[in-house]
PDB file of N, CA and C in Angstrom:
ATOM      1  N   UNK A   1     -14.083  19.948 -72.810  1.00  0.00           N
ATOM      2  CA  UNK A   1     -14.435  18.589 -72.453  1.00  0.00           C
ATOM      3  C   UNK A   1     -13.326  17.949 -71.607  1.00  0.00           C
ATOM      4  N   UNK A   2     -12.352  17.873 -71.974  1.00  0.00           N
ATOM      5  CA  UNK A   2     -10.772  17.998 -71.409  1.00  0.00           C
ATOM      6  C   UNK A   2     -10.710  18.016 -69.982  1.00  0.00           C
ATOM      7  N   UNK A   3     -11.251  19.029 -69.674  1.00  0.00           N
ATOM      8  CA  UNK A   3     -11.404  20.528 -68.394  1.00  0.00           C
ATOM      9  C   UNK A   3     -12.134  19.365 -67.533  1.00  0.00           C
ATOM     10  N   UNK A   4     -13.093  18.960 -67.817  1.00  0.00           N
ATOM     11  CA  UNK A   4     -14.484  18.231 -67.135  1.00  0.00           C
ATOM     12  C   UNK A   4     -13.983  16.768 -66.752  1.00  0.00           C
ATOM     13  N   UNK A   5     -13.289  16.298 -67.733  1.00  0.00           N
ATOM     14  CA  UNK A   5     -12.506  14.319 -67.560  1.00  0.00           C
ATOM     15  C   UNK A   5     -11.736  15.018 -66.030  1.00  0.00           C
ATOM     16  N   UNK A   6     -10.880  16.011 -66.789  1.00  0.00           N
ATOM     17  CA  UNK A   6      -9.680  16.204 -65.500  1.00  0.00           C
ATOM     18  C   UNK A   6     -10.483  16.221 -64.188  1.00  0.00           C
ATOM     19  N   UNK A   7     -11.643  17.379 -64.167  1.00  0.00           N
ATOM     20  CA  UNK A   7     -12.271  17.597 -62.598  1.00  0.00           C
ATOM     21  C   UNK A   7     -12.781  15.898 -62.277  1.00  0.00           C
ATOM     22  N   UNK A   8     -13.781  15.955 -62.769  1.00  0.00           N
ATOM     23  CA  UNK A   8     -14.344  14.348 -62.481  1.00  0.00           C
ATOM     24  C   UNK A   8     -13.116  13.322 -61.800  1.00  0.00           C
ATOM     25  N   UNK A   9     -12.084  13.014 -62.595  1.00  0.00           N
ATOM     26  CA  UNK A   9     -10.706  12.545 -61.841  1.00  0.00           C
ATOM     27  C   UNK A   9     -10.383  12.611 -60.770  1.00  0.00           C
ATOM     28  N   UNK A  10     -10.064  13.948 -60.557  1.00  0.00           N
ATOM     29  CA  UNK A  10     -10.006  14.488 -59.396  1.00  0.00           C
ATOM     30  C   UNK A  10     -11.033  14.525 -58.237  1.00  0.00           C
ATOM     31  N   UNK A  11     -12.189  14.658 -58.269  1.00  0.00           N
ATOM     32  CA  UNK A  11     -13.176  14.588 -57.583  1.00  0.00           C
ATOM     33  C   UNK A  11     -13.383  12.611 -57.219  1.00  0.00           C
ATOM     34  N   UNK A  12     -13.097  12.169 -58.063  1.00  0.00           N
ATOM     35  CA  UNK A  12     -13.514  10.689 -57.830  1.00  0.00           C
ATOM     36  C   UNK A  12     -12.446  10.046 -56.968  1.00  0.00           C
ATOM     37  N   UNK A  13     -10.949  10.941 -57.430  1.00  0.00           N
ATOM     38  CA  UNK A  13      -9.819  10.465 -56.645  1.00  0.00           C
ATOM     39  C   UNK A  13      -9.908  10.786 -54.959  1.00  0.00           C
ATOM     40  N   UNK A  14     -10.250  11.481 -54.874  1.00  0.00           N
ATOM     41  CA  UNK A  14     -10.598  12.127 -53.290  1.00  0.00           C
ATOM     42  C   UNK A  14     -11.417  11.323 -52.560  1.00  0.00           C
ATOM     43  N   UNK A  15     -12.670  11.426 -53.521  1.00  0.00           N
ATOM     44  CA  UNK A  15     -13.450  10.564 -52.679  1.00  0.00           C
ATOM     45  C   UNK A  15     -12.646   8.697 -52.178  1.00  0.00           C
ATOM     46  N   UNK A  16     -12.217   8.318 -52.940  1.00  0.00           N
ATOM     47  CA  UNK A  16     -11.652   7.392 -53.104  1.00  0.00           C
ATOM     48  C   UNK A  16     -10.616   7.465 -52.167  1.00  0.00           C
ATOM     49  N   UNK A  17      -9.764   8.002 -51.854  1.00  0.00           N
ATOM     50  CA  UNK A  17      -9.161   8.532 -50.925  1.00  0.00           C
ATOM     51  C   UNK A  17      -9.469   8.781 -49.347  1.00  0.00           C
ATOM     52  N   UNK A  18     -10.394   9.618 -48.750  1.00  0.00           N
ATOM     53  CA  UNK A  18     -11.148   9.940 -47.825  1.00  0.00           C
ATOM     54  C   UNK A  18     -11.887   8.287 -47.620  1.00  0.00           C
ATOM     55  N   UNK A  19     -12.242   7.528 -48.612  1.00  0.00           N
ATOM     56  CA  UNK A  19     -13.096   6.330 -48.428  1.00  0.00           C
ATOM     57  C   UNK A  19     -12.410   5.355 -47.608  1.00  0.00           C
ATOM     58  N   UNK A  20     -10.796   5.214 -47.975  1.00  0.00           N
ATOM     59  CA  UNK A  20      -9.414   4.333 -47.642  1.00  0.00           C
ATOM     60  C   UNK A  20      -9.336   4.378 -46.607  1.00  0.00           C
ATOM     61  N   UNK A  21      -9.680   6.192 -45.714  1.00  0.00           N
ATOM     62  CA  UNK A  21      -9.034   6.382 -44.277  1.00  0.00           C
ATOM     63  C   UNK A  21      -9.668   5.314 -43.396  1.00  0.00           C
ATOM     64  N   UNK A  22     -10.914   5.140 -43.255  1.00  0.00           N
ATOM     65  CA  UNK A  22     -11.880   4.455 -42.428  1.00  0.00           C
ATOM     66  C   UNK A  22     -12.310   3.143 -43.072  1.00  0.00           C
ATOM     67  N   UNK A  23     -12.528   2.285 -42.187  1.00  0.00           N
ATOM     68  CA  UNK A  23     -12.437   1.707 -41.284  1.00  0.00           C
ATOM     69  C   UNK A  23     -10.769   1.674 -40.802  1.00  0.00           C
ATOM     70  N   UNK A  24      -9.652   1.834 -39.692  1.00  0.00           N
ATOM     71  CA  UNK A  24      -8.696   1.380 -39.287  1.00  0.00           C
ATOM     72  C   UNK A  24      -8.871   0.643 -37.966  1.00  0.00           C
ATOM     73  N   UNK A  25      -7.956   0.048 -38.081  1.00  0.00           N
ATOM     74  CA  UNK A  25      -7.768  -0.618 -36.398  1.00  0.00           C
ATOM     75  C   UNK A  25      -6.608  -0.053 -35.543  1.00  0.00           C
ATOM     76  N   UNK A  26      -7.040   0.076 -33.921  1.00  0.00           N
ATOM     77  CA  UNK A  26      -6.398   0.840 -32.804  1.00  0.00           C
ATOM     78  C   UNK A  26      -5.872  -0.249 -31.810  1.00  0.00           C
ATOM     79  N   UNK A  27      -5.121   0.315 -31.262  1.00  0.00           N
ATOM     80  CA  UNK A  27      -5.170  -0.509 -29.575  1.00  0.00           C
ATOM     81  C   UNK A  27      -5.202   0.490 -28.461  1.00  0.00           C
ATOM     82  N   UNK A  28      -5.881   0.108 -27.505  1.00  0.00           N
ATOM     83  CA  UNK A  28      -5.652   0.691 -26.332  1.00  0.00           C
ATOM     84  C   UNK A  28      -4.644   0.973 -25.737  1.00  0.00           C
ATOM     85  N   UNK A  29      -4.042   2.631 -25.535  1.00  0.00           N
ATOM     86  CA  UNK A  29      -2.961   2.942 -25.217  1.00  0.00           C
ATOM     87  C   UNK A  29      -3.171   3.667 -23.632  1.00  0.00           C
ATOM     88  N   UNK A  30      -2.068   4.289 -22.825  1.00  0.00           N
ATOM     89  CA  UNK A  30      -2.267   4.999 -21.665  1.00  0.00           C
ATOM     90  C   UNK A  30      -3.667   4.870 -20.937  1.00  0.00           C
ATOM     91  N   UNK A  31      -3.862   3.431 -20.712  1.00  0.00           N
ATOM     92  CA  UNK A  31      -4.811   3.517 -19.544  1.00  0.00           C
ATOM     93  C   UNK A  31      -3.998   2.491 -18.354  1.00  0.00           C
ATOM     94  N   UNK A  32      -4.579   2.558 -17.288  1.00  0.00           N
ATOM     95  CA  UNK A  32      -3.764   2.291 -15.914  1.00  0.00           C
ATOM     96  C   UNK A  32      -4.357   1.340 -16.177  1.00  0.00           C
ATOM     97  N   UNK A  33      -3.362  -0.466 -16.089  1.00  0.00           N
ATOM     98  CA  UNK A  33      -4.092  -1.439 -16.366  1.00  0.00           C
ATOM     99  C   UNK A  33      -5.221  -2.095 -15.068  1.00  0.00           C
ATOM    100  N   UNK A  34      -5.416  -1.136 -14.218  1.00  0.00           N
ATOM    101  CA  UNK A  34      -6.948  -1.433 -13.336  1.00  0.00           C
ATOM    102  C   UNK A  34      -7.692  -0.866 -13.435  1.00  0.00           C
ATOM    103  N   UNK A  35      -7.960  -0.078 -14.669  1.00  0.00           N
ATOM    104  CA  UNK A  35      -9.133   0.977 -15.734  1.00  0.00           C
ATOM    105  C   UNK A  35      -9.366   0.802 -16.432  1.00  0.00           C
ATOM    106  N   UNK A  36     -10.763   1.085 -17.297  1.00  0.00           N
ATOM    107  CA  UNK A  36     -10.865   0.584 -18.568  1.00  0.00           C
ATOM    108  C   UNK A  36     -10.838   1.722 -19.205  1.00  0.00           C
ATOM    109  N   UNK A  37     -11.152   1.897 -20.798  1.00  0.00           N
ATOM    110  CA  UNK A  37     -11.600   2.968 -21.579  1.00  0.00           C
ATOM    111  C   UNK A  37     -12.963   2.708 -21.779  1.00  0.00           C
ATOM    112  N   UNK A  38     -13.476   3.792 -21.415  1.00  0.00           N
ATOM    113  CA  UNK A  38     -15.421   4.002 -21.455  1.00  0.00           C
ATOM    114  C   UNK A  38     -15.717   4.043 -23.055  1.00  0.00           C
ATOM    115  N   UNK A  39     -16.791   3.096 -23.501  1.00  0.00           N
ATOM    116  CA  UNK A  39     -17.411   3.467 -25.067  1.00  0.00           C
ATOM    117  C   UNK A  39     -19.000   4.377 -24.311  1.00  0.00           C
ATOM    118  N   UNK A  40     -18.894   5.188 -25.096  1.00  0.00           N
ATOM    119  CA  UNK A  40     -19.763   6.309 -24.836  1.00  0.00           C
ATOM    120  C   UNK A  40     -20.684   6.781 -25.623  1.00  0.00           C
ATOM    121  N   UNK A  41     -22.193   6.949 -25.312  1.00  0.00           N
ATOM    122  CA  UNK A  41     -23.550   6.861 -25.995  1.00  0.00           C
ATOM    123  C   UNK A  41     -23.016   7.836 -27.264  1.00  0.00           C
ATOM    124  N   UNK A  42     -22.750   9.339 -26.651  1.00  0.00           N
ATOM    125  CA  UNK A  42     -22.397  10.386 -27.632  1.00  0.00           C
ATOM    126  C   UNK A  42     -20.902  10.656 -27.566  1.00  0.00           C
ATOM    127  N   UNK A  43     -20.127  11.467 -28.528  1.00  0.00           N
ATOM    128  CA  UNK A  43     -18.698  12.109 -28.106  1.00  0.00           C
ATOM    129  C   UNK A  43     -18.785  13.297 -26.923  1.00  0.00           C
ATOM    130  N   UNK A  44     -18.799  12.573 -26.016  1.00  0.00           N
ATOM    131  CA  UNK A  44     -18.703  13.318 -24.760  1.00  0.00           C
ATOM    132  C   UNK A  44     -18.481  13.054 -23.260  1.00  0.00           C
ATOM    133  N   UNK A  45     -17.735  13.308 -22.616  1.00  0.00           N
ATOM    134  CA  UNK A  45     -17.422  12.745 -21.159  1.00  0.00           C
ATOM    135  C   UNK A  45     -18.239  12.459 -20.488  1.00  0.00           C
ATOM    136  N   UNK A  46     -19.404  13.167 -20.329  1.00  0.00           N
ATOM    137  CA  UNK A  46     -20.373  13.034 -19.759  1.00  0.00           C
ATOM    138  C   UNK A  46     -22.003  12.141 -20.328  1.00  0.00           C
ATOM    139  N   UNK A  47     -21.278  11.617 -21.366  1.00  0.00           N
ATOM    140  CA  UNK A  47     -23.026  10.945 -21.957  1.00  0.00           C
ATOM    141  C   UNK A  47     -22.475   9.604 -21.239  1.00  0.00           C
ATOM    142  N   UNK A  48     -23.413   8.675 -21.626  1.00  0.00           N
ATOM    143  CA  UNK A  48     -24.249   7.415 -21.059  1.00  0.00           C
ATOM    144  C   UNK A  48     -22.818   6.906 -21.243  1.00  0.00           C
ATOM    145  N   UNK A  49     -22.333   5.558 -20.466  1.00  0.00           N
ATOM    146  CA  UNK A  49     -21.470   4.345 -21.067  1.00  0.00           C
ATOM    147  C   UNK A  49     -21.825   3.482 -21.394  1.00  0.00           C
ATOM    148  N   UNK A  50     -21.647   2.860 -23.025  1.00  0.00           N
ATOM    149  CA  UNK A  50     -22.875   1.542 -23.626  1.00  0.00           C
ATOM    150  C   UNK A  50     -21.533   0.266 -23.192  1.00  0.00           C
ATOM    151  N   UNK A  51     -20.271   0.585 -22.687  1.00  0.00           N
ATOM    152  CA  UNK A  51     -19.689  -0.698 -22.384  1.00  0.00           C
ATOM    153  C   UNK A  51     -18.240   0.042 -22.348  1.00  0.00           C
ATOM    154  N   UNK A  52     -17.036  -0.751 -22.317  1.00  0.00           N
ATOM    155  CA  UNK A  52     -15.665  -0.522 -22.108  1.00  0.00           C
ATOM    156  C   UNK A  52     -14.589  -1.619 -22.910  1.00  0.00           C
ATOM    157  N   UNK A  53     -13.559  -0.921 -22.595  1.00  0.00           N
ATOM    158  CA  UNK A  53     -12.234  -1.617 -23.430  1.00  0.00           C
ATOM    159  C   UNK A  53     -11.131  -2.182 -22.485  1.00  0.00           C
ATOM    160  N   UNK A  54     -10.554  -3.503 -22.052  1.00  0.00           N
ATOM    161  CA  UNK A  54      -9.524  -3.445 -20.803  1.00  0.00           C
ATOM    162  C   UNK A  54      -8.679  -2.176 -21.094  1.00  0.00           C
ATOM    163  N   UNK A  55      -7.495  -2.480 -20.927  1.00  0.00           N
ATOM    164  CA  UNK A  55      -6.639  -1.497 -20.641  1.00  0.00           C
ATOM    165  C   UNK A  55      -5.434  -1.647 -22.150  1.00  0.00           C
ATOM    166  N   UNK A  56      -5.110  -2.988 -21.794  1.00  0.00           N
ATOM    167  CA  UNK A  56      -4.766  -3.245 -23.271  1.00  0.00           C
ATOM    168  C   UNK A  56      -5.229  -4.369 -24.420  1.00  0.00           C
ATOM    169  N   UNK A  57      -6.657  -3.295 -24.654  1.00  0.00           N
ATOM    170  CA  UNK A  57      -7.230  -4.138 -26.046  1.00  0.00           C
ATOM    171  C   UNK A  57      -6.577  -3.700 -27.016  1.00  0.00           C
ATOM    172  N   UNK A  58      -7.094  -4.801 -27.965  1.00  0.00           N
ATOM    173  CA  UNK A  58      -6.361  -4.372 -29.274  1.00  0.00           C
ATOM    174  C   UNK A  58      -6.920  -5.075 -30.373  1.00  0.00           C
ATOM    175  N   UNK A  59      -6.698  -4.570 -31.614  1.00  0.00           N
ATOM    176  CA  UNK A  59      -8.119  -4.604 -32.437  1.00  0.00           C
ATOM    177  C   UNK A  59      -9.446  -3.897 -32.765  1.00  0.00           C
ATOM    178  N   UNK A  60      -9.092  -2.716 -32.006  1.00  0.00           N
ATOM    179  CA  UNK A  60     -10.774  -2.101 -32.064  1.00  0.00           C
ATOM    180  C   UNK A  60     -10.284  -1.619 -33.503  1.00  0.00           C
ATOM    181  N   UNK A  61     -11.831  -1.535 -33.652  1.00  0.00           N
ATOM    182  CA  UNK A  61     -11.946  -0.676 -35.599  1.00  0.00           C
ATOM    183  C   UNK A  61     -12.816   0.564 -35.555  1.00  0.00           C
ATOM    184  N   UNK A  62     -12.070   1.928 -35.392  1.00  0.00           N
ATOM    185  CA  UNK A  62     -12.648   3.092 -35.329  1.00  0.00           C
ATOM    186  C   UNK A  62     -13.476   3.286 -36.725  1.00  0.00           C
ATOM    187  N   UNK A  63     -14.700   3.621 -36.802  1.00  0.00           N
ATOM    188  CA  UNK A  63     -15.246   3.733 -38.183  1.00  0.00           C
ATOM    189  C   UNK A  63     -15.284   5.232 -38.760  1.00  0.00           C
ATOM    190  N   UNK A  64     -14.878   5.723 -37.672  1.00  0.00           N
ATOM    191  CA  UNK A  64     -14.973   7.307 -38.283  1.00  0.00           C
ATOM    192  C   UNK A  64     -14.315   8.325 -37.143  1.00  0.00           C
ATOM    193  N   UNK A  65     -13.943   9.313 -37.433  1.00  0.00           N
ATOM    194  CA  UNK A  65     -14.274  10.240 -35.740  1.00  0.00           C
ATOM    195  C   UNK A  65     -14.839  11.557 -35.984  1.00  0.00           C
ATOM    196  N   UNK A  66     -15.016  12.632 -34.942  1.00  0.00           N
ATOM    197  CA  UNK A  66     -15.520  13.901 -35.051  1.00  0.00           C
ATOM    198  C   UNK A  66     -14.414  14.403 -35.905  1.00  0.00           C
ATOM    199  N   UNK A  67     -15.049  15.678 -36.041  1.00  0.00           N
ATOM    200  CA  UNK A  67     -14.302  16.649 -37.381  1.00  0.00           C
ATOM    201  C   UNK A  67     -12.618  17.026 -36.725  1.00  0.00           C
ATOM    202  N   UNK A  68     -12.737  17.247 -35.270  1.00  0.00           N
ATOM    203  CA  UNK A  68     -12.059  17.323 -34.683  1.00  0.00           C
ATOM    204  C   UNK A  68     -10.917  16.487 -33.996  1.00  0.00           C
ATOM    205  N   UNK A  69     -11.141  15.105 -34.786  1.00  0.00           N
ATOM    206  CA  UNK A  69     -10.411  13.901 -34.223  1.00  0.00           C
ATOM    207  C   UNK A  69     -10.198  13.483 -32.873  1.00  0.00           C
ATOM    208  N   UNK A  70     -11.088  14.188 -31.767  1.00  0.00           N
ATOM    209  CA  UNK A  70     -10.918  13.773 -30.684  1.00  0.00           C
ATOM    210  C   UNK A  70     -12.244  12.690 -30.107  1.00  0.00           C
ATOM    211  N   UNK A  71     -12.667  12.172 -31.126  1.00  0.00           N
ATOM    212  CA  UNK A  71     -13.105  10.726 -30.565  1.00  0.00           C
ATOM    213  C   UNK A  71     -13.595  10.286 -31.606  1.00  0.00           C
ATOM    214  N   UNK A  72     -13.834   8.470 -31.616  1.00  0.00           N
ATOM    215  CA  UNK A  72     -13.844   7.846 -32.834  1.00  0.00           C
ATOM    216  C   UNK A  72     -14.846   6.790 -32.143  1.00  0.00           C
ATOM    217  N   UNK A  73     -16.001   6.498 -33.217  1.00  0.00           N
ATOM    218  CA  UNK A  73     -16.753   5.822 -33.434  1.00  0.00           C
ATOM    219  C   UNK A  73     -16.232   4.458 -33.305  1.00  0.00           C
ATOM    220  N   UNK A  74     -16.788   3.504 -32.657  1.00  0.00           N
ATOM    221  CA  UNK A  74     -16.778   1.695 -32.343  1.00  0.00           C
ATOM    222  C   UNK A  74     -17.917   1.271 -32.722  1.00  0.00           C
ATOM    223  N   UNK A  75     -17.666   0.324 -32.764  1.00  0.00           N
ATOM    224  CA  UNK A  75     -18.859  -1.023 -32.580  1.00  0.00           C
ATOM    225  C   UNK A  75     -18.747  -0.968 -30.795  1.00  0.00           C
ATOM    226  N   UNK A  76     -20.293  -0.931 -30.735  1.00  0.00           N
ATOM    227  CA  UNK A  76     -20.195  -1.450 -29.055  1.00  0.00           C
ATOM    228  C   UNK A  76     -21.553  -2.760 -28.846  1.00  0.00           C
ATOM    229  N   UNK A  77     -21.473  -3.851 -29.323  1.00  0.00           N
ATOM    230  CA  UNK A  77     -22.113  -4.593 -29.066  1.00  0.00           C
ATOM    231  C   UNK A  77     -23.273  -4.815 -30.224  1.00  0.00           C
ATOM    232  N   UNK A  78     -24.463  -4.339 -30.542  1.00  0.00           N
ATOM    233  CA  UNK A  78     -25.529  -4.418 -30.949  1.00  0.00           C
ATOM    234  C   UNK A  78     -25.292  -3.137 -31.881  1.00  0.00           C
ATOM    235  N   UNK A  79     -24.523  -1.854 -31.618  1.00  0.00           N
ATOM    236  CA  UNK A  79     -24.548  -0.595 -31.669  1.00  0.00           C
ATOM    237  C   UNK A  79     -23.764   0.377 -31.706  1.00  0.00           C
ATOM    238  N   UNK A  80     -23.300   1.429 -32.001  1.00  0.00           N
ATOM    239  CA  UNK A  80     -21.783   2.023 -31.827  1.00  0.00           C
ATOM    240  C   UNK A  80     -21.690   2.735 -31.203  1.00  0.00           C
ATOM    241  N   UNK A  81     -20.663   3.264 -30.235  1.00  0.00           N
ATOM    242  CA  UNK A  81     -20.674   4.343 -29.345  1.00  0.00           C
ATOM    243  C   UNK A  81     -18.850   5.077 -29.489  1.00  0.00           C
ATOM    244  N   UNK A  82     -18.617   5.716 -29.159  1.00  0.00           N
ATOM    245  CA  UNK A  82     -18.012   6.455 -29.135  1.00  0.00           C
ATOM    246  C   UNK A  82     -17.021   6.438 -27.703  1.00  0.00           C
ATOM    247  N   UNK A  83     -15.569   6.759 -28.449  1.00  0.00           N
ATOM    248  CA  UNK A  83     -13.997   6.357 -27.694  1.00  0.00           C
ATOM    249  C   UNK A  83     -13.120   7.498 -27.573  1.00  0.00           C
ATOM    250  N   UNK A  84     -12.739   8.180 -26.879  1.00  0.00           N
ATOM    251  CA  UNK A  84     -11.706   9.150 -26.465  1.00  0.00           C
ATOM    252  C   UNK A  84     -10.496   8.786 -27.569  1.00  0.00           C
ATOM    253  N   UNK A  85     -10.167   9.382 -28.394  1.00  0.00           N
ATOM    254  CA  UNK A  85      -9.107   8.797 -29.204  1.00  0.00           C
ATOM    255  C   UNK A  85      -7.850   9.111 -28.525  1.00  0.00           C
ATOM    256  N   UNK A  86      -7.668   9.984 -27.580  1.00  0.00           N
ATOM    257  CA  UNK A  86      -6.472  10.081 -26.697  1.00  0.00           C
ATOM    258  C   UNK A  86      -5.706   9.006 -26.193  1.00  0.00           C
ATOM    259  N   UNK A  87      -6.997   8.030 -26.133  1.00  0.00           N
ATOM    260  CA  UNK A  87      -6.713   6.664 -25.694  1.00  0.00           C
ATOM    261  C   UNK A  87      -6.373   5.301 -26.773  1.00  0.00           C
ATOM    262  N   UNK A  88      -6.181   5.851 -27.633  1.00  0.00           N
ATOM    263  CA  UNK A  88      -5.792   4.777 -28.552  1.00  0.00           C
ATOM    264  C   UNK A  88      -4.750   5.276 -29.943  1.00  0.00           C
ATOM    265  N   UNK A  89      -3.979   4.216 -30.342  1.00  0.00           N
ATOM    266  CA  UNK A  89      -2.839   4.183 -30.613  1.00  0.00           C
ATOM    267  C   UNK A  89      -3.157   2.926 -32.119  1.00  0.00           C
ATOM    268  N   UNK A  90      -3.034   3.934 -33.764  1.00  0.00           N
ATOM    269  CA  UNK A  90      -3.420   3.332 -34.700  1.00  0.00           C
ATOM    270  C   UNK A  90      -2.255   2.346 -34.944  1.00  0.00           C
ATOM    271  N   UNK A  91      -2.949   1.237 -35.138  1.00  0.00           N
ATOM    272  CA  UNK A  91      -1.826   0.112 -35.568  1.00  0.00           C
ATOM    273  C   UNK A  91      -1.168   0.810 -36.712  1.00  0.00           C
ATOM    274  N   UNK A  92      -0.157  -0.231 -37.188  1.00  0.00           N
ATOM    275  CA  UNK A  92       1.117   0.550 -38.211  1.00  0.00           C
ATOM    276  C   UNK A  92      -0.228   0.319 -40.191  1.00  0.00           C
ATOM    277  N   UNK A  93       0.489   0.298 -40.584  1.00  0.00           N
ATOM    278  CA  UNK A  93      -0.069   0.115 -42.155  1.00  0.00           C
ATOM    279  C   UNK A  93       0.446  -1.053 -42.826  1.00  0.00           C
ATOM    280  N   UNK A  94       0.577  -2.272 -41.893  1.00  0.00           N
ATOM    281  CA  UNK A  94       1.101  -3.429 -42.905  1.00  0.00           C
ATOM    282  C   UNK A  94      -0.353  -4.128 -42.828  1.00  0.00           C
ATOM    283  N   UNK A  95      -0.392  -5.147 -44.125  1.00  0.00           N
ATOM    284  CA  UNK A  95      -1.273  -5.784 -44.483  1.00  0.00           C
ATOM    285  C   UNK A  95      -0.622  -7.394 -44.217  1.00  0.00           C
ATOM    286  N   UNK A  96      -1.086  -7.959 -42.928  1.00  0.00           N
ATOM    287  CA  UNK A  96      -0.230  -9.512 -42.814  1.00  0.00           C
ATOM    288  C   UNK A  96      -1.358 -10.612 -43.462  1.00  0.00           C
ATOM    289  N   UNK A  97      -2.385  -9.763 -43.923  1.00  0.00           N
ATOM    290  CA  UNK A  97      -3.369 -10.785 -44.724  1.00  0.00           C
ATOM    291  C   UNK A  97      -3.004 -11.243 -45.751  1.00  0.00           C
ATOM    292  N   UNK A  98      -2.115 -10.051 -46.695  1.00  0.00           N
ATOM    293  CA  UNK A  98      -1.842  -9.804 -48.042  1.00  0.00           C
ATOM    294  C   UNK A  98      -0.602 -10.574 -48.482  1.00  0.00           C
ATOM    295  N   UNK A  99      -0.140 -11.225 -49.416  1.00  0.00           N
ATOM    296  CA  UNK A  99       1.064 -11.637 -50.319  1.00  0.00           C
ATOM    297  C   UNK A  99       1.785 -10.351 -50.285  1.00  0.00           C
ATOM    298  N   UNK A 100       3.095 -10.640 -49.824  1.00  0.00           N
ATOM    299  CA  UNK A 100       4.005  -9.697 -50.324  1.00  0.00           C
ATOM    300  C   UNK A 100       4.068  -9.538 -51.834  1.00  0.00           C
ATOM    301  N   UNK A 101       5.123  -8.766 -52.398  1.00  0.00           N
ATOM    302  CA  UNK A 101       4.988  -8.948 -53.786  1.00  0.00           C
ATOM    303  C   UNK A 101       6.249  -8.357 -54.143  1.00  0.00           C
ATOM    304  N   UNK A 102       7.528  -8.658 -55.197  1.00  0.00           N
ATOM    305  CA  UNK A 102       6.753  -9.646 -56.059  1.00  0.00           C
ATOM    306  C   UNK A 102       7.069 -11.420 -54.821  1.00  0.00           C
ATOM    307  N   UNK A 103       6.379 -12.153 -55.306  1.00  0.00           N
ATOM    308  CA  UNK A 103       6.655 -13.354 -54.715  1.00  0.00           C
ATOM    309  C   UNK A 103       7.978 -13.917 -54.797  1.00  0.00           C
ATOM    310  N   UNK A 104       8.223 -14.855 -53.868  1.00  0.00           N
ATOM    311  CA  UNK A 104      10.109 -15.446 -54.570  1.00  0.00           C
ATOM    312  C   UNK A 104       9.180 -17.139 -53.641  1.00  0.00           C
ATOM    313  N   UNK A 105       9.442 -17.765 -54.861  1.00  0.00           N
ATOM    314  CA  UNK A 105       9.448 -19.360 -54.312  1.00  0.00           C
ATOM    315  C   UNK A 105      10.341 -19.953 -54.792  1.00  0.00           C
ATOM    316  N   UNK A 106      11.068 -21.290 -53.940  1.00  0.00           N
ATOM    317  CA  UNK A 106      12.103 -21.982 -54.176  1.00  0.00           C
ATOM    318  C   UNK A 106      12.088 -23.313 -53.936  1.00  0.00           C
ATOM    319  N   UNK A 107      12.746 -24.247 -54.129  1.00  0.00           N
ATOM    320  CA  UNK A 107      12.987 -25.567 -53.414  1.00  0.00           C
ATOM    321  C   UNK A 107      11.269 -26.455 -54.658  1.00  0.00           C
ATOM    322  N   UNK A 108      10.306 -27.399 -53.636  1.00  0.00           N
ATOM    323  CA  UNK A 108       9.141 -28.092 -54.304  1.00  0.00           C
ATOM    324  C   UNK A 108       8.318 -26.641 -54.302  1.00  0.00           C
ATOM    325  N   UNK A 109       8.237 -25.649 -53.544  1.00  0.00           N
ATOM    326  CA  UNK A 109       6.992 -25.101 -53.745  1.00  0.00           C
ATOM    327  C   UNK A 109       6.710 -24.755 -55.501  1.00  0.00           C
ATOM    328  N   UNK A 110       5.188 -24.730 -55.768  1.00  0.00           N
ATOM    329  CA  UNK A 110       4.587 -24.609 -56.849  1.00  0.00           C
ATOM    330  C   UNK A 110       4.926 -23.279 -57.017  1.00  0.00           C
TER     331      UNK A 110
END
């Protein structure tokens, strides 16, 4: 029974894990700032373009990419299309939404 808590753990931890990676946010890196980066119907150079990125956006939120990490899913308007990840550069891992912790207040603050 033991055997079974442990796997389950483990199996739930992963998933949980793998769940964390995605959604992140990127910015647009190495494009010539009189180019854009193409969002693209499928992961491929050659499919449709549903729209573009200036040169230095920032903020996009990749929702996933191929198995291969060479391109990552967007929002493109109505719809999602697909980004050369060559071209983008994952922001760092701070949370500026979040309370540091532990807190330090001084002086009137509550």
């Amino acid at each position: 029974m033991m055997f079974f808590k442990a796997l389950n753990f483990l199996v739930l931890s992963a998933t949980v894990a793998s769940a964390q990676s995605f959604p992140w946010v990127y910015n647009v890196t190495d494009v010539a700032e009189d180019d854009r980066l193409n969002i693209r119907a499928a992961p491929d150079a050659g499919s449709a373009i549903l729209g573009d990125y200036y040169a230095y956006a920032v903020n996009i939120e990749v929702l996933e990419t191929t198995p291969d990490g060479s391109w990552g899913k967007v929002g493109a308007g109505g719809r999602n299309g697909w980004v050369s990840m060559r071209f983008l550069d994952r922001q760092p891992d701070d949370y500026p939404h979040e309370f540091p912790r532990p807190m330090v207040c001084s002086g009137t603050e509550p």
